[in-house]
C-alpha atoms as a PDB file:
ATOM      1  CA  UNK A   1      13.970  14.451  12.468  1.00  0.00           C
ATOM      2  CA  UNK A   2      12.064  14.692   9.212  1.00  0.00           C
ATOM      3  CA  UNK A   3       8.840  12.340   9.034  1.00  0.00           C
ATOM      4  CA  UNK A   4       6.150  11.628   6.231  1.00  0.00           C
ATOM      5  CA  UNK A   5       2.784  12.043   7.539  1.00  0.00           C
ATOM      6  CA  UNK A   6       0.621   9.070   7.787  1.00  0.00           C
ATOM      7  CA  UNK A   7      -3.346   9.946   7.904  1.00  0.00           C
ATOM      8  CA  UNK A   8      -6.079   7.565   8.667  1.00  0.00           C
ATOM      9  CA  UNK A   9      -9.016   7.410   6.690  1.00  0.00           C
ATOM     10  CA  UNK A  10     -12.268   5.075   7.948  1.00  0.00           C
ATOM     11  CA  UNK A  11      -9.649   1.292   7.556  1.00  0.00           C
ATOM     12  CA  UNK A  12      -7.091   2.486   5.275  1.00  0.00           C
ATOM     13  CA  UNK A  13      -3.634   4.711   5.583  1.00  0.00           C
ATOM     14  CA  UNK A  14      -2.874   7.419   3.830  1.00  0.00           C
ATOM     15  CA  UNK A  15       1.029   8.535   2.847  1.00  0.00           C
ATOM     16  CA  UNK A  16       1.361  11.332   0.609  1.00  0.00           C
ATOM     17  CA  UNK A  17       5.353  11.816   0.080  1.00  0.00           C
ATOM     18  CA  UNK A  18       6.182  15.402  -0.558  1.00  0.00           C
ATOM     19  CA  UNK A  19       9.584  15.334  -0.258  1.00  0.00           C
ATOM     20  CA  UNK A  20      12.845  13.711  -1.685  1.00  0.00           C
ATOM     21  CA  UNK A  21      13.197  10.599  -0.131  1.00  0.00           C
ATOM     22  CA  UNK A  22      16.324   9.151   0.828  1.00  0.00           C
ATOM     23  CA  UNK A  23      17.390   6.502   2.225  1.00  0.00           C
ATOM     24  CA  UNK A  24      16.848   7.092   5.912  1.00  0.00           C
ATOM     25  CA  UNK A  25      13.719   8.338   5.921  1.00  0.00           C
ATOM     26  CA  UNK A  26      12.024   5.564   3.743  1.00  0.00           C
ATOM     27  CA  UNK A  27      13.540   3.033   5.758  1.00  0.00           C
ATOM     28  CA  UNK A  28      11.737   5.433   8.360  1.00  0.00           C
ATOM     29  CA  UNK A  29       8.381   4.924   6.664  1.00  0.00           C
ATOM     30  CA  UNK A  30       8.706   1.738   6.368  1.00  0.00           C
ATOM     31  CA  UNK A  31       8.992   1.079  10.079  1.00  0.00           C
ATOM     32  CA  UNK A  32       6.016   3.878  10.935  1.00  0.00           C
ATOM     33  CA  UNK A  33       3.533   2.336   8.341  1.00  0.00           C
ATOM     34  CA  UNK A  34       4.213  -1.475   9.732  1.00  0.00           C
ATOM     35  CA  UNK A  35       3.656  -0.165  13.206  1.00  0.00           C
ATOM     36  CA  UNK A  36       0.509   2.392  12.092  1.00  0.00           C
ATOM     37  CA  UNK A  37      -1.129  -0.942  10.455  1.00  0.00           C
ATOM     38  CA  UNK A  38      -0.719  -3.018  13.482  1.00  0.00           C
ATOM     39  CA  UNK A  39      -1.927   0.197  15.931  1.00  0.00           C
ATOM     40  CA  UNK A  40      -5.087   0.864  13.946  1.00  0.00           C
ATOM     41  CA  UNK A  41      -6.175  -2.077  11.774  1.00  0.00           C
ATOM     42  CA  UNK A  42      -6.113  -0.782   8.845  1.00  0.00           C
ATOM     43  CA  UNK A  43      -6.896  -3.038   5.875  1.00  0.00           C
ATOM     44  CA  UNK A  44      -5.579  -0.637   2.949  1.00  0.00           C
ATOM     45  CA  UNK A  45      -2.433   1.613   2.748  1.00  0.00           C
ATOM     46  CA  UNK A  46      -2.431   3.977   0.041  1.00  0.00           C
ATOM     47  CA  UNK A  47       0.735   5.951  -0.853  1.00  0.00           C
ATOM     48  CA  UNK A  48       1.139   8.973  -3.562  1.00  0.00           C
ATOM     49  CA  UNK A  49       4.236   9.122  -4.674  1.00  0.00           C
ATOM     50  CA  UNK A  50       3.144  12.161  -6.919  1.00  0.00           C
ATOM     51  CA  UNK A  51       5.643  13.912  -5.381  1.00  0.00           C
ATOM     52  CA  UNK A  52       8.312  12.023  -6.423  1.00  0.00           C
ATOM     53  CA  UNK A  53      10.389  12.825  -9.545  1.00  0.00           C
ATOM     54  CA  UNK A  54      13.142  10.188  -9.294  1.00  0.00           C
ATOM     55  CA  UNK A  55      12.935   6.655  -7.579  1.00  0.00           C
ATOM     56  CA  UNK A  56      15.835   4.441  -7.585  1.00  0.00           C
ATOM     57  CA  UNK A  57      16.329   1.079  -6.897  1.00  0.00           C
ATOM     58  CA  UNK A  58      16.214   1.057  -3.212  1.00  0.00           C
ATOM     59  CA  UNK A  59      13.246   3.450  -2.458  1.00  0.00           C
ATOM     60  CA  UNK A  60      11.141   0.894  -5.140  1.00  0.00           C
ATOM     61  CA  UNK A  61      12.601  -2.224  -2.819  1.00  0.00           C
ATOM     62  CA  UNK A  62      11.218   0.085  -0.225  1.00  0.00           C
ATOM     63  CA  UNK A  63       7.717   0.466  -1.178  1.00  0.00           C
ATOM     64  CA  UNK A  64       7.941  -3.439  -3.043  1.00  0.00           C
ATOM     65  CA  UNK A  65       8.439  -4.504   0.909  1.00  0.00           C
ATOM     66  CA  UNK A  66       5.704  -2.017   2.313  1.00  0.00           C
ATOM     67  CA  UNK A  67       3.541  -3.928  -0.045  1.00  0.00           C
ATOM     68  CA  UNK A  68       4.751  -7.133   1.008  1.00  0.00           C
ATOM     69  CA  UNK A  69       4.658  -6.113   5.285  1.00  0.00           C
ATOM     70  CA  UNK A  70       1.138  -5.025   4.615  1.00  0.00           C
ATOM     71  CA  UNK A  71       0.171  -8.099   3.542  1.00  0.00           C
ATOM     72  CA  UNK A  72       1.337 -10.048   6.258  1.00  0.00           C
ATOM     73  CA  UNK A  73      -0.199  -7.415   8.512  1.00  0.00           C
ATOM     74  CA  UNK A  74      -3.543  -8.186   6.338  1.00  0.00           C
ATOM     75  CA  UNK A  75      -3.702  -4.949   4.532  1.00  0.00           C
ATOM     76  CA  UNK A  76      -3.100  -4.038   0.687  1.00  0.00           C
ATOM     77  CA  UNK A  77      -1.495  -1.555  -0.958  1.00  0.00           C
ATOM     78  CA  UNK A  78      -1.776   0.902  -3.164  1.00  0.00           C
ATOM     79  CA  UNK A  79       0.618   3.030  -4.902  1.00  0.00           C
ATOM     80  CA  UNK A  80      -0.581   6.205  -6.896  1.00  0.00           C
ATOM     81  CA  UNK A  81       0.878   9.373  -8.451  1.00  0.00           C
ATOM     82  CA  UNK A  82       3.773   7.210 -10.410  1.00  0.00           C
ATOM     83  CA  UNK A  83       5.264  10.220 -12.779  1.00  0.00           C
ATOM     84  CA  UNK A  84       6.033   8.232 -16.316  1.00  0.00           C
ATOM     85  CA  UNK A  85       9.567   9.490 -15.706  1.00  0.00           C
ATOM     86  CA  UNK A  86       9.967   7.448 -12.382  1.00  0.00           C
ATOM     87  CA  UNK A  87       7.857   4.440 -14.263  1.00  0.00           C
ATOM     88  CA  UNK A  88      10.156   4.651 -17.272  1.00  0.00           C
ATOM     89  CA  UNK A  89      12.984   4.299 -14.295  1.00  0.00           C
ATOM     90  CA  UNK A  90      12.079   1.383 -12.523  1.00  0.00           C
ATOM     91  CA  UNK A  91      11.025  -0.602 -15.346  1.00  0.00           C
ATOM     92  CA  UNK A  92      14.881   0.727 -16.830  1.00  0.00           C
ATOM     93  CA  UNK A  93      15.985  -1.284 -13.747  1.00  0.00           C
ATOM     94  CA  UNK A  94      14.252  -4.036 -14.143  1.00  0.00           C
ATOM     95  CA  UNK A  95      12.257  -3.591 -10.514  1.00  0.00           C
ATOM     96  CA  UNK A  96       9.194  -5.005 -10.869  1.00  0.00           C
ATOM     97  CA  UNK A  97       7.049  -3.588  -7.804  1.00  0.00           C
ATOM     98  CA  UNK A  98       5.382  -7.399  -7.603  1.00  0.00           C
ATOM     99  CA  UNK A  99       2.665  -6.898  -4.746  1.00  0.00           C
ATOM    100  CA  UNK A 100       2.034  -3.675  -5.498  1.00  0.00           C
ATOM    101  CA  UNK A 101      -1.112  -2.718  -7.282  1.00  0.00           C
ATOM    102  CA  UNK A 102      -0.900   0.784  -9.338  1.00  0.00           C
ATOM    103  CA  UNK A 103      -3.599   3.904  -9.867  1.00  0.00           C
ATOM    104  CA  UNK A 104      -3.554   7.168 -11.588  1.00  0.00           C
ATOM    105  CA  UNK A 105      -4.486   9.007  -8.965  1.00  0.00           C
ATOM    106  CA  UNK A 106      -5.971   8.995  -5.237  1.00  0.00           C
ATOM    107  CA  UNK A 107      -9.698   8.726  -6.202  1.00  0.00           C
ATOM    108  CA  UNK A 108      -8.837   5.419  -8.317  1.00  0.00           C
ATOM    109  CA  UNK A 109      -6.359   4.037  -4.942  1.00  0.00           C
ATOM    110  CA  UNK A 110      -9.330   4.563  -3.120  1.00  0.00           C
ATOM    111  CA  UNK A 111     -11.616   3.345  -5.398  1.00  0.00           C
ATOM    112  CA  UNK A 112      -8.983   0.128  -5.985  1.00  0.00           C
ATOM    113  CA  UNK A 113      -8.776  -0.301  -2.083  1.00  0.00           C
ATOM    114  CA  UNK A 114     -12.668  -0.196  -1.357  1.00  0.00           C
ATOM    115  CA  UNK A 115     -13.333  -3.123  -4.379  1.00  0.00           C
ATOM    116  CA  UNK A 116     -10.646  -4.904  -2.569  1.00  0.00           C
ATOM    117  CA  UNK A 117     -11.968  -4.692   0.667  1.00  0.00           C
ATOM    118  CA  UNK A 118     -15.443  -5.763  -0.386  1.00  0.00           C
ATOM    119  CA  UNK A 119     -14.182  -8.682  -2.300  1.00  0.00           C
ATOM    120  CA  UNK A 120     -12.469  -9.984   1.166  1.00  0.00           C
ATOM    121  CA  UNK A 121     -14.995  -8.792   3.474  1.00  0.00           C
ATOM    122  CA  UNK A 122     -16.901 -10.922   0.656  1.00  0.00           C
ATOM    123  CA  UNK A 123     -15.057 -14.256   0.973  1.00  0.00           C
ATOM    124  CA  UNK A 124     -14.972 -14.250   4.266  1.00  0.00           C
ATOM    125  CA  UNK A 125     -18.866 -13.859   4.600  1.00  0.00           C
ATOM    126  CA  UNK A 126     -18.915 -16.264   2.137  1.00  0.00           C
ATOM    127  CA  UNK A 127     -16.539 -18.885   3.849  1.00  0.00           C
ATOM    128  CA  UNK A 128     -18.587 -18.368   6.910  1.00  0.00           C
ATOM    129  CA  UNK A 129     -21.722 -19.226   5.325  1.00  0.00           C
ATOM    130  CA  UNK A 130     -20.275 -22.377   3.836  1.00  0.00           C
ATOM    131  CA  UNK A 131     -18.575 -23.786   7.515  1.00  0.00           C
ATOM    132  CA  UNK A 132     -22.126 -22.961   9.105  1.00  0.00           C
ATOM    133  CA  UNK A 133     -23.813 -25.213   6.340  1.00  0.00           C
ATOM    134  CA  UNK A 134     -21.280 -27.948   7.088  1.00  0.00           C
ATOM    135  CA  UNK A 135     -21.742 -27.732  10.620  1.00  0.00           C
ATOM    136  CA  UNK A 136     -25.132 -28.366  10.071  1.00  0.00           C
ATOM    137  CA  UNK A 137     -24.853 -31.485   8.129  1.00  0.00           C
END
């Protein structure tokens, strides 16, 4: 059975569709990027859908729930590659991929997913800083 490849790359996921998708097999990635998040804890998933010429309403559902699983599993997502004809598409059907942040290409996902990951690592450092202080008081 036909399966998109999912590389790892230092905390982030890496899904570079090359084929039509249908229906099966995104509901396919869906389930292997959900379970590849929890298995290596990854904090960024970046997927090119350069590949793509046409997505319809259920394959941007898809990748609007990716998004939205990959935040619950504490990782964001990226989606690159759009083709204007499949951006022209989706906002034609009104989907609006909410959770999902956009790039050009894979440099400026990556780029997009590192700032991200800094900011958080950020907050966090930050929020620990400010518990030890009240601890201390």
């Amino acid at each position: 059975m036909e399966r998109i490849p999912i590389l790892k790359m230092g905390n982030f996921l890496l899904v570079t569709i090359q084929v039509d998708m249908h229906d099966r097999l995104a509901i396919m990635l869906q389930e292997d990027l959900t379970n590849r998040i929890t298995q290596t804890h990854a904090h960024g998933v970046l997927i090119d859908i350069s590949g793509l010429e046409i997505v319809d309403s259920f394959i941007g559902r898809i990748l609007a729930n990716i998004a939205r699983m990959s935040r619950v599993l504490d990782a964001e997502t990226v989606v690159v590659g759009m083709q204007p004809a499949v951006a022209i598409t989706l906002v034609e059907l009104g989907l609006s991929l909410t959770g999902i942040r956009t790039a050009l290409n894979v440099e400026k996902g990556m780029a997009l997913l590192r700032s991200s990951l800094n900011e958080t690592t950020y907050q966090i450092t930050a929020n620990k800083w400010r518990a030890d202080d009240d601890a201390e008081d």
